[in-house]
PDB file of N, CA and C in Angstrom:
ATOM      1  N   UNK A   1     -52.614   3.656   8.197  1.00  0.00           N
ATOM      2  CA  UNK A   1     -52.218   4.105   6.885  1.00  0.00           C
ATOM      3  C   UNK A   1     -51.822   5.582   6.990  1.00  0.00           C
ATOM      4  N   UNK A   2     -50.827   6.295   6.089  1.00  0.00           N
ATOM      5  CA  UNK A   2     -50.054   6.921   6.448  1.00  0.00           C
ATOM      6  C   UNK A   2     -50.538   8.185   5.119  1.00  0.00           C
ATOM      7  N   UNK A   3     -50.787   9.461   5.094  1.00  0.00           N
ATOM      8  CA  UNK A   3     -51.123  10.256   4.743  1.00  0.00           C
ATOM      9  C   UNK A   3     -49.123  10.851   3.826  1.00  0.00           C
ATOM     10  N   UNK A   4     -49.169  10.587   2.283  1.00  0.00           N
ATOM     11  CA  UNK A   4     -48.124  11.601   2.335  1.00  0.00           C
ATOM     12  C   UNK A   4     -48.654  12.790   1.160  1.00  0.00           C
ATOM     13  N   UNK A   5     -48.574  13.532   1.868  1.00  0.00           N
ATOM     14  CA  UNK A   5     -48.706  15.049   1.173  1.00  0.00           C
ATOM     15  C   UNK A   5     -47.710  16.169   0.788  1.00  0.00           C
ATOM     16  N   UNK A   6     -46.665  16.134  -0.203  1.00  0.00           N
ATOM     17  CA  UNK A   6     -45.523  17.100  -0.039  1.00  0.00           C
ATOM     18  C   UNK A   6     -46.105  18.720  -0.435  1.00  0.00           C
ATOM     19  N   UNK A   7     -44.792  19.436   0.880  1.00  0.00           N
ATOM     20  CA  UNK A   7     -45.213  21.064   0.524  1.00  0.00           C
ATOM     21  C   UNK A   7     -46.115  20.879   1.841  1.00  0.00           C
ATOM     22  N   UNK A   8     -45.874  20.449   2.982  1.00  0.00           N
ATOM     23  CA  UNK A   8     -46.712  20.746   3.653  1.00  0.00           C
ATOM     24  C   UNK A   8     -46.782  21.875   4.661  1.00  0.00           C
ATOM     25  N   UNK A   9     -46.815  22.836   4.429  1.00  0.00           N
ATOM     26  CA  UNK A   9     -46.549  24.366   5.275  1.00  0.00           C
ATOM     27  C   UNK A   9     -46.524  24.495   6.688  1.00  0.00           C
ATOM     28  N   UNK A  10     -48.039  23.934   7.005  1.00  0.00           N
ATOM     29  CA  UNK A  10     -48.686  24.673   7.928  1.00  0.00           C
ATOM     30  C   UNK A  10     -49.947  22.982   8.361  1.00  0.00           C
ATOM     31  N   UNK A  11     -49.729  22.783   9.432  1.00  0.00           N
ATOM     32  CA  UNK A  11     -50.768  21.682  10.167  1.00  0.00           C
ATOM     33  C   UNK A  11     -51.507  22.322  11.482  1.00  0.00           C
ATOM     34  N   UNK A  12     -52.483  22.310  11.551  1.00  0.00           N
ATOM     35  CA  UNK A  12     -53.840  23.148  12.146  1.00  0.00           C
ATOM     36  C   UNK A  12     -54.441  21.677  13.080  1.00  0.00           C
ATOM     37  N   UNK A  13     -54.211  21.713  14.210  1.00  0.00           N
ATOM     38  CA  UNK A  13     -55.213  20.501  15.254  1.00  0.00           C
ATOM     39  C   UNK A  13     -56.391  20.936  15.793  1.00  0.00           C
ATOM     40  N   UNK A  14     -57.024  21.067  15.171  1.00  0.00           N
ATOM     41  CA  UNK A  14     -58.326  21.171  16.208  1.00  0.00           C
ATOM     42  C   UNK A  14     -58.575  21.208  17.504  1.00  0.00           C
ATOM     43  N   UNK A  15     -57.743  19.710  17.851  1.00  0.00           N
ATOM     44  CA  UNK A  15     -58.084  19.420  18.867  1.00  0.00           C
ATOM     45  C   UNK A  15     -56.783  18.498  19.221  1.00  0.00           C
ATOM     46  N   UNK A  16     -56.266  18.429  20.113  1.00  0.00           N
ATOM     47  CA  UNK A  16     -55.111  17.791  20.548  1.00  0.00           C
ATOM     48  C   UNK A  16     -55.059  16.471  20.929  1.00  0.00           C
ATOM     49  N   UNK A  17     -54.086  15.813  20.252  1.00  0.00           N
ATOM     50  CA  UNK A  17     -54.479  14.774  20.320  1.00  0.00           C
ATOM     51  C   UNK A  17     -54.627  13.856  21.513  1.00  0.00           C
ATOM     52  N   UNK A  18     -54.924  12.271  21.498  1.00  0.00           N
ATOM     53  CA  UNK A  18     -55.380  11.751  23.145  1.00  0.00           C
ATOM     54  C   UNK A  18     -53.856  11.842  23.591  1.00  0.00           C
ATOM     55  N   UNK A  19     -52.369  11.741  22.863  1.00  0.00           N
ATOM     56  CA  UNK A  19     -51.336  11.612  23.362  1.00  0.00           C
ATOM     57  C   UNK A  19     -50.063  12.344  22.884  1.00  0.00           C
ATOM     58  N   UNK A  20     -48.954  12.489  23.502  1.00  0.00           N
ATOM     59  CA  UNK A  20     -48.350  13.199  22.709  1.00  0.00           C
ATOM     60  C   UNK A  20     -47.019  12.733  21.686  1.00  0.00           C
ATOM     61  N   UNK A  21     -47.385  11.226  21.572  1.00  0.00           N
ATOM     62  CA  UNK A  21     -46.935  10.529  20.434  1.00  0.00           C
ATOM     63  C   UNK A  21     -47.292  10.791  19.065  1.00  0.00           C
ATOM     64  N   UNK A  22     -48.981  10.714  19.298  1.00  0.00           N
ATOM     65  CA  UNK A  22     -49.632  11.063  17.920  1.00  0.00           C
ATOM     66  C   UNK A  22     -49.388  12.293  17.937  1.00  0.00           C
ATOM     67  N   UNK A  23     -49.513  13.356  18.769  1.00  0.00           N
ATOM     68  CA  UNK A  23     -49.228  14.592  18.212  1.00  0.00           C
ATOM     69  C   UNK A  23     -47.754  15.183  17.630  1.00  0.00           C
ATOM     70  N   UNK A  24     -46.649  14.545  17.817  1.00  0.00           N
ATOM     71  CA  UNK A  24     -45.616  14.672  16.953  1.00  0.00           C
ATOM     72  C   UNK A  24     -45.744  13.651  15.801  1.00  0.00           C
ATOM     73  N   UNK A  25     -46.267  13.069  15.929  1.00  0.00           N
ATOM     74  CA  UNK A  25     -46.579  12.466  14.323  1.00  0.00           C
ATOM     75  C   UNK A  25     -48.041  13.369  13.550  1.00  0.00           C
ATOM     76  N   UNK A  26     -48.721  13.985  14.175  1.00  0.00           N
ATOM     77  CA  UNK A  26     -49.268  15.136  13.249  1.00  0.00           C
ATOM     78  C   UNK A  26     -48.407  15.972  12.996  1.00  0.00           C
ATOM     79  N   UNK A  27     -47.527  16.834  13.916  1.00  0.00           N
ATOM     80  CA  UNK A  27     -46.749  17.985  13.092  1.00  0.00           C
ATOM     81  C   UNK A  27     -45.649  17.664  12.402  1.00  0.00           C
ATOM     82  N   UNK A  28     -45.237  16.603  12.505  1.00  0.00           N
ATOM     83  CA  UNK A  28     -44.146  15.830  11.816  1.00  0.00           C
ATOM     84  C   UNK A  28     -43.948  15.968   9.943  1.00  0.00           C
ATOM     85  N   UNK A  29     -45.476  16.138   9.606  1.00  0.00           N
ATOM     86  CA  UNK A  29     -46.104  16.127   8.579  1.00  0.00           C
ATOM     87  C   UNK A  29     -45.148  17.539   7.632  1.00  0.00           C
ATOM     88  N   UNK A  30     -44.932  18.312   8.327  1.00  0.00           N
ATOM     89  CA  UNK A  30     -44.241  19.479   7.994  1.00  0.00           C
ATOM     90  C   UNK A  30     -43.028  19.672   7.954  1.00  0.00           C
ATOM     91  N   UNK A  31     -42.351  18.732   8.819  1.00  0.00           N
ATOM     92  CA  UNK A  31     -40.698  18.485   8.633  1.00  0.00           C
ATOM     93  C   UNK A  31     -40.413  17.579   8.304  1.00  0.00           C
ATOM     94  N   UNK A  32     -40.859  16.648   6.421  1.00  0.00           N
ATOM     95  CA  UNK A  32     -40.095  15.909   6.254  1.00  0.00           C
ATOM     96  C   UNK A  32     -39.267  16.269   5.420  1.00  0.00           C
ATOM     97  N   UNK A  33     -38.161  15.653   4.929  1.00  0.00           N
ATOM     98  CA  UNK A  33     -36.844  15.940   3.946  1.00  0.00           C
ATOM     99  C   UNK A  33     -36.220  16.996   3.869  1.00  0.00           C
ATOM    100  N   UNK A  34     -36.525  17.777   5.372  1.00  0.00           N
ATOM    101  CA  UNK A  34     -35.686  18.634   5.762  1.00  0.00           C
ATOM    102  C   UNK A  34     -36.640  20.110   5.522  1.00  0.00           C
ATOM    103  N   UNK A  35     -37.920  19.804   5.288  1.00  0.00           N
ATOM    104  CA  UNK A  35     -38.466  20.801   4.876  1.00  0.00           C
ATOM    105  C   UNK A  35     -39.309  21.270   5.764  1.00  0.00           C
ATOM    106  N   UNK A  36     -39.484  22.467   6.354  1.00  0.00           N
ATOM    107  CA  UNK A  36     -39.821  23.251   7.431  1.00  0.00           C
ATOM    108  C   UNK A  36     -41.445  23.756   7.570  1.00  0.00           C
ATOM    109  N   UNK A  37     -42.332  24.252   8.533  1.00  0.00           N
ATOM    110  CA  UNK A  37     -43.399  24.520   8.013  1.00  0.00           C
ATOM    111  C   UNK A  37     -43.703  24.537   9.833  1.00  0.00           C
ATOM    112  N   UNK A  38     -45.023  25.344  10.176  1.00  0.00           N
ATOM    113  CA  UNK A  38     -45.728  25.425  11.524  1.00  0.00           C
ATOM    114  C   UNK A  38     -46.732  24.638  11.877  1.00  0.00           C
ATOM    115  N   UNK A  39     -46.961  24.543  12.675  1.00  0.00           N
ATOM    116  CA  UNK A  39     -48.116  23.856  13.490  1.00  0.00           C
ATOM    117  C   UNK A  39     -48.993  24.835  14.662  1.00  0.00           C
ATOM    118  N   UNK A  40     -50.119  24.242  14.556  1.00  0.00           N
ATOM    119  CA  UNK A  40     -51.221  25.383  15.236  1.00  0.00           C
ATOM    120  C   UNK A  40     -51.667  24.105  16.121  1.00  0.00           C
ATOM    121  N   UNK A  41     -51.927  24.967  17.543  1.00  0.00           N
ATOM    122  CA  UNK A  41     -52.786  23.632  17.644  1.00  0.00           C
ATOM    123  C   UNK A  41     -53.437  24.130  18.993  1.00  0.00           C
ATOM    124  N   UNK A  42     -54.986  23.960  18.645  1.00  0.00           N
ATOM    125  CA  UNK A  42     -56.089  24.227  20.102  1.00  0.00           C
ATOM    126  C   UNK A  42     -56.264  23.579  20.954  1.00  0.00           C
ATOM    127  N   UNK A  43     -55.892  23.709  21.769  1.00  0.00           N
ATOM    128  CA  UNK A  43     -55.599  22.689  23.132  1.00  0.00           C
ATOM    129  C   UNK A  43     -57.044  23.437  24.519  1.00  0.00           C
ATOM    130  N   UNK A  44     -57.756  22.252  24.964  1.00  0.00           N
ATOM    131  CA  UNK A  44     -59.144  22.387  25.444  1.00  0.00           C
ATOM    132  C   UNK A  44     -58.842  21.837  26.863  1.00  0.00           C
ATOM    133  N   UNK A  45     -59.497  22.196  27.272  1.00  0.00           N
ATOM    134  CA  UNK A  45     -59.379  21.748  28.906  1.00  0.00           C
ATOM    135  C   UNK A  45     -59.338  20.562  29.257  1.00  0.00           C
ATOM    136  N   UNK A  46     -60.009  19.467  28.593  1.00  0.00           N
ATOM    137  CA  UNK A  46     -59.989  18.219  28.721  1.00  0.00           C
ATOM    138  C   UNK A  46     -58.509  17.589  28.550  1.00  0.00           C
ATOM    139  N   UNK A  47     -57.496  18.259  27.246  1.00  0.00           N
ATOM    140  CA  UNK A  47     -56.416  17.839  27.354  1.00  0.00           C
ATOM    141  C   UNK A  47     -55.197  18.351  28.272  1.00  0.00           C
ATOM    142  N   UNK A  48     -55.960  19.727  28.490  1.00  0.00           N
ATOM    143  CA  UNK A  48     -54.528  20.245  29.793  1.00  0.00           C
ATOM    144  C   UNK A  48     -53.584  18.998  30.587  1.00  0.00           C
ATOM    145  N   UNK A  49     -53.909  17.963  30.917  1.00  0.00           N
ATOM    146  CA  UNK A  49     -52.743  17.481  31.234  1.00  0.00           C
ATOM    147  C   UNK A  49     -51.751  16.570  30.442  1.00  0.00           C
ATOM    148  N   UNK A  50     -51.975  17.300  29.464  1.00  0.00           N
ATOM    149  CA  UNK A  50     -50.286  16.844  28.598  1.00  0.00           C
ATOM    150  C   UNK A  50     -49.565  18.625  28.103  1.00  0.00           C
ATOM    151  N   UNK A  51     -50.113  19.034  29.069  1.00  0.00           N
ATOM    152  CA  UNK A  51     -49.188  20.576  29.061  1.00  0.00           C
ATOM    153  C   UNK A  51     -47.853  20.330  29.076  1.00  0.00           C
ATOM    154  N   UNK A  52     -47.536  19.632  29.994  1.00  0.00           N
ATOM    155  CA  UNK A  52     -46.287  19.388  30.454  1.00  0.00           C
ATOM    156  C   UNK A  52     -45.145  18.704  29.833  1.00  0.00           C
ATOM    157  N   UNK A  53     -46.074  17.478  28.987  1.00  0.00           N
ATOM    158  CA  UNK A  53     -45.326  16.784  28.096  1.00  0.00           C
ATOM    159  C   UNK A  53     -44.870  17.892  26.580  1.00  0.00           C
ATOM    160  N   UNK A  54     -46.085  18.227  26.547  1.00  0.00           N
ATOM    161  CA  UNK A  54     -45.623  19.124  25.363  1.00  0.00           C
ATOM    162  C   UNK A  54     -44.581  20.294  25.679  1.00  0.00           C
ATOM    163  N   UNK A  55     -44.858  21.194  27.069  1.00  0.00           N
ATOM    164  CA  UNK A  55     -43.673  21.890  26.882  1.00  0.00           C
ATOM    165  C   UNK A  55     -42.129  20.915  26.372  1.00  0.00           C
ATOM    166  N   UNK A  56     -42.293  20.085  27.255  1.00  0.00           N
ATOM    167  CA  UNK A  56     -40.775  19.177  27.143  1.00  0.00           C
ATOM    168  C   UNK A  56     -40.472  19.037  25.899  1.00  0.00           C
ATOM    169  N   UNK A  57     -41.443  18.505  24.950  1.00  0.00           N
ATOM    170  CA  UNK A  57     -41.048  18.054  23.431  1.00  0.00           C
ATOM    171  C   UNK A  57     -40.895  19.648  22.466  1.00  0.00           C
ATOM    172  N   UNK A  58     -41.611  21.065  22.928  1.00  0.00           N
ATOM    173  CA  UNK A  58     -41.484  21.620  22.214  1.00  0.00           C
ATOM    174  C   UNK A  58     -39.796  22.366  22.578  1.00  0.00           C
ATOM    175  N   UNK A  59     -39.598  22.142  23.772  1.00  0.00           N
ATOM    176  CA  UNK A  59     -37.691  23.127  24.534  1.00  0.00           C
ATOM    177  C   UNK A  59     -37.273  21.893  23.976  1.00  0.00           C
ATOM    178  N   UNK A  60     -37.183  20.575  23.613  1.00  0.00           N
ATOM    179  CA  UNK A  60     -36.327  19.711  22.818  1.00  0.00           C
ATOM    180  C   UNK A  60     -36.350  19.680  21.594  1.00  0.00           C
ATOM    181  N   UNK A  61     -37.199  20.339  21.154  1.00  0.00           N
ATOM    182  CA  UNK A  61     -37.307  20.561  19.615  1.00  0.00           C
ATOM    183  C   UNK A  61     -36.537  21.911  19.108  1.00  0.00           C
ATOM    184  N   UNK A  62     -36.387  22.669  20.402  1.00  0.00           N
ATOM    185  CA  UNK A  62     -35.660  24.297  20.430  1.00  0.00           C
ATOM    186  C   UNK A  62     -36.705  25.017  19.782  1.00  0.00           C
ATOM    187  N   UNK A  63     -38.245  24.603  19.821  1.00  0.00           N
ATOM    188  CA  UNK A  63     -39.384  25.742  19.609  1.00  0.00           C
ATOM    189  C   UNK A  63     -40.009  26.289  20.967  1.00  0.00           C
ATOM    190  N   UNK A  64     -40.568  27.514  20.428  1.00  0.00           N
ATOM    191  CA  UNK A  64     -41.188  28.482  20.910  1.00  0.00           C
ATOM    192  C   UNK A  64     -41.859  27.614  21.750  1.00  0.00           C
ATOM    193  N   UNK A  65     -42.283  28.130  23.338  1.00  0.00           N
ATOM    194  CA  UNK A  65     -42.972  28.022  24.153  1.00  0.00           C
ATOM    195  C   UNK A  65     -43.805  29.059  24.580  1.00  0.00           C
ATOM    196  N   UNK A  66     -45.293  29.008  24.176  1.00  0.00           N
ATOM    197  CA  UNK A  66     -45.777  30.015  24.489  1.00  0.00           C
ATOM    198  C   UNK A  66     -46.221  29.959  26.352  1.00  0.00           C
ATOM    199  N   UNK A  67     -46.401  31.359  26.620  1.00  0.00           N
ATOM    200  CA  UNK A  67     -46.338  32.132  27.931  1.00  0.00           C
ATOM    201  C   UNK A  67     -47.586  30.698  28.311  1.00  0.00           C
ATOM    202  N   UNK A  68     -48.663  30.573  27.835  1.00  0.00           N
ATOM    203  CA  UNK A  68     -49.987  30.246  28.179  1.00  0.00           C
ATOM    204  C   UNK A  68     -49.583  28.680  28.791  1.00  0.00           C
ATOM    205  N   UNK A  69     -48.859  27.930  27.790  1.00  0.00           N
ATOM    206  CA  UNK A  69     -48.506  27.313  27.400  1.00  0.00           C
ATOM    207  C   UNK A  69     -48.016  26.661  29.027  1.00  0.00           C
ATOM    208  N   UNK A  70     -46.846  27.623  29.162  1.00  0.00           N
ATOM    209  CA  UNK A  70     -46.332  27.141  30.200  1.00  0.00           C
ATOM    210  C   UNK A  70     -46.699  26.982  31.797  1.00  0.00           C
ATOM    211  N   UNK A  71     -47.818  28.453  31.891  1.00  0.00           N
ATOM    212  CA  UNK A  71     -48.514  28.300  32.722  1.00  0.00           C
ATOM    213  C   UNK A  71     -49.820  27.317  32.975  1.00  0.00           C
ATOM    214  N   UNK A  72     -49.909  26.534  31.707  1.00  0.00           N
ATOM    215  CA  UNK A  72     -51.030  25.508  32.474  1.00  0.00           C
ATOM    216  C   UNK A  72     -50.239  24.392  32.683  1.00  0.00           C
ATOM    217  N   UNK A  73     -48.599  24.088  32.389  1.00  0.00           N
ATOM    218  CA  UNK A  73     -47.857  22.927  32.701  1.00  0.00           C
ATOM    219  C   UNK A  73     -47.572  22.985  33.909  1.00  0.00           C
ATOM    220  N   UNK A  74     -47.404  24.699  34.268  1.00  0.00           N
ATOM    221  CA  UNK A  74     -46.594  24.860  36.344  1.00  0.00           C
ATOM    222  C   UNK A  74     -48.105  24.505  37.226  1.00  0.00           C
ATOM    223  N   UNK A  75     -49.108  24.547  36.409  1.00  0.00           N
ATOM    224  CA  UNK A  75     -50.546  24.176  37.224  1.00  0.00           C
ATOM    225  C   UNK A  75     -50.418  22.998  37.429  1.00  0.00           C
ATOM    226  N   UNK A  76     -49.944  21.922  37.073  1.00  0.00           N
ATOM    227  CA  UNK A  76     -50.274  20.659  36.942  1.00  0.00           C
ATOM    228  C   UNK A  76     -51.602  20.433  35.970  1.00  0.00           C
ATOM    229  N   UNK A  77     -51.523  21.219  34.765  1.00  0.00           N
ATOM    230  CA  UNK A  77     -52.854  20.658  34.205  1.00  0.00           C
ATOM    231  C   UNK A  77     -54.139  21.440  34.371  1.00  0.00           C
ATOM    232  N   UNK A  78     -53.866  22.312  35.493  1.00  0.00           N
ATOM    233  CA  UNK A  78     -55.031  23.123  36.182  1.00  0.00           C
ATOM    234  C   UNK A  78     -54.866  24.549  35.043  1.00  0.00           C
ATOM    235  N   UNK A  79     -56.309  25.056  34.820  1.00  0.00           N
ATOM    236  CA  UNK A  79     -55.836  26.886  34.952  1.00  0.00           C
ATOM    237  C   UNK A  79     -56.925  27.558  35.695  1.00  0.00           C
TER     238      UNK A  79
END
């Protein structure tokens, strides 16, 4: 079941999700009907290895890649 909430600014993850399917369907929440808004999201050691996937989806999305970001994807997952 599907959460709709309009005006949605800003989506905050705790915790990242087990994949990075569901996690573009959490921030998704913020770009519907053309309407724009950020995503936060705390990423824990346990999930480091979808670093990699996420850089990919965030340079195809043409968002920001943070520095940190990228260095635990060239680790393989490691930092």
């Amino acid at each position: 079941m599907a959460l709709t909430v309009k005006d949605i600014k800003y989506v905050i993850n705790y915790d990242f999700p087990g994949s990075i399917e569901d996690y573009i369907h959490r921030v998704g929440r913020t770009g519907r009907a053309g309407a724009t808004g950020s995503s936060y999201t705390f990423f824990t050691s346990d999930k480091f290895k979808h670093a990699k996937d996420l850089v990919t989806v965030l340079k195809e999305a043409n968002q920001p890649v943070p520095e940190e970001l990228l260095k635990l994807a060239d680790g393989g997952g490691r930092y």
